[in-house]
Protein backbone atom coordinates (compact mmCIF):
# COMPACT_ATOMS: atom_id res chain seq x y z
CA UNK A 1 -10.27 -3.49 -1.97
CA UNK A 2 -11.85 -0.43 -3.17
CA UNK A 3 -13.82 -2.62 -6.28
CA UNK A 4 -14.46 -5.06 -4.40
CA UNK A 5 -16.45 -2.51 -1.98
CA UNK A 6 -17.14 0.40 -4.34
CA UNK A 7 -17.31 -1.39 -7.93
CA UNK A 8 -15.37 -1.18 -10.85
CA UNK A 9 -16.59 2.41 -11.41
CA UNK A 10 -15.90 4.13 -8.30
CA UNK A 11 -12.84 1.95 -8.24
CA UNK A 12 -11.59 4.00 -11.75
CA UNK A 13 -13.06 6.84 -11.18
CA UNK A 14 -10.60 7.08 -7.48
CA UNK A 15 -7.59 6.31 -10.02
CA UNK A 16 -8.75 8.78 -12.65
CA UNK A 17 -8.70 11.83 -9.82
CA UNK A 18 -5.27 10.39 -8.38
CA UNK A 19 -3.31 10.17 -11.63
CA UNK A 20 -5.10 14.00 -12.16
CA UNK A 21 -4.13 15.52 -9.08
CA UNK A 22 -0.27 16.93 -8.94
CA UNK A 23 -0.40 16.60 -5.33
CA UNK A 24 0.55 12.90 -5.60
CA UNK A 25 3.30 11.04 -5.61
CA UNK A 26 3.05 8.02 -7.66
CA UNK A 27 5.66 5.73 -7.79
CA UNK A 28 6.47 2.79 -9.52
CA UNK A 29 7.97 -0.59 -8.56
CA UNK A 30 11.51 -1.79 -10.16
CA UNK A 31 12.85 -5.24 -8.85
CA UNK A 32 15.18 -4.03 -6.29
CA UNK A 33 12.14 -2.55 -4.61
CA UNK A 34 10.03 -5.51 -5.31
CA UNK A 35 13.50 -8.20 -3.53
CA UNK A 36 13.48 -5.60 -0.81
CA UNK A 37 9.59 -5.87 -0.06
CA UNK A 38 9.73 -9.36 -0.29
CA UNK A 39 12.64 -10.22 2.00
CA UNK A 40 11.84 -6.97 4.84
CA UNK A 41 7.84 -7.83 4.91
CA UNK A 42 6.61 -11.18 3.04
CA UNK A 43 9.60 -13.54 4.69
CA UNK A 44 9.89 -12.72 7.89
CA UNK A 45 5.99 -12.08 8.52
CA UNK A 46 4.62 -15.10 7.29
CA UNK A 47 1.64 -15.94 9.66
CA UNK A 48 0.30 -12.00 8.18
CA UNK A 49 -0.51 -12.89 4.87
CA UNK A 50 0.88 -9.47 3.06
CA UNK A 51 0.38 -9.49 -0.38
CA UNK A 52 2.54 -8.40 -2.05
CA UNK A 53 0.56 -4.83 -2.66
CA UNK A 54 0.98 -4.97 0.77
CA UNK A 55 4.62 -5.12 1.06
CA UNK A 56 5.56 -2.91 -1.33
CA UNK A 57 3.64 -0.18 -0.21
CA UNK A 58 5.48 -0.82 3.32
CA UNK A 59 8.50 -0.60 2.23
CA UNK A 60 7.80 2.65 -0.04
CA UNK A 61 6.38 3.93 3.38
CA UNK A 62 9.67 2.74 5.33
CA UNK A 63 11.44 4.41 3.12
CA UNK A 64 10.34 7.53 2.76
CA UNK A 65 9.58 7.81 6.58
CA UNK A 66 5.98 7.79 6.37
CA UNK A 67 3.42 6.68 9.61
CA UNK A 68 0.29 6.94 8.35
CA UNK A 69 -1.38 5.04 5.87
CA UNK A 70 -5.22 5.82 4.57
CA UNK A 71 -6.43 2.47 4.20
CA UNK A 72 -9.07 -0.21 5.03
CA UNK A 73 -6.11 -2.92 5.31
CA UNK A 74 -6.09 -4.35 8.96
CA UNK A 75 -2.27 -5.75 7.58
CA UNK A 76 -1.13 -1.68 7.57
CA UNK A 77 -1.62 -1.52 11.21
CA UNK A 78 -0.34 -5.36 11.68
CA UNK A 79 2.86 -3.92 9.76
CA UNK A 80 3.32 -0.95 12.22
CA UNK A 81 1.52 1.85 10.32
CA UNK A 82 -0.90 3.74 11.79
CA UNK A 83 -4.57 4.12 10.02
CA UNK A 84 -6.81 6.56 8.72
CA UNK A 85 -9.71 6.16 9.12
CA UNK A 86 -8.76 5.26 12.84
């Protein structure tokens, strides 16, 4: 989302300062996570359209108990999340 409304620059240059900063969390996707993505968000909410992105990202968020998501995805706030920006 962010290249397509940014560009490719400001798009890497966002990545460059996350990987950078200690304060994040980055995790990575193994294929339990990926099966349990799939089957919590993709199946059963068909008419959504989650990508798979999506999904994931819910269920990292399910997981570790988080509400709030900053994003510009309307399917965050279709998925229960709330959003910031509001």
């Amino acid at each position: 989302m962010l290249i397509r409304r940014r560009g490719r620059t400001a798009a890497l240059a966002f990545l460059d300062t996350v990987y950078a900063e200690r304060m994040h969390d980055i995790r990575f996707v193994d294929r339990e996570m990926e099966s349990a993505a799939v089957d919590r968000w993709i199946r059963p909410f068909r008419n959504q359209g989650f990508s798979l992105a999506d999904a994931v990202s819910f269920e990292i968020m399910r997981r570790e108990g988080i509400r709030t998501a900053f994003a510009l995805d309307r399917h965050f706030a279709a998925a229960g999340f709330d959003l910031l920006p509001e």
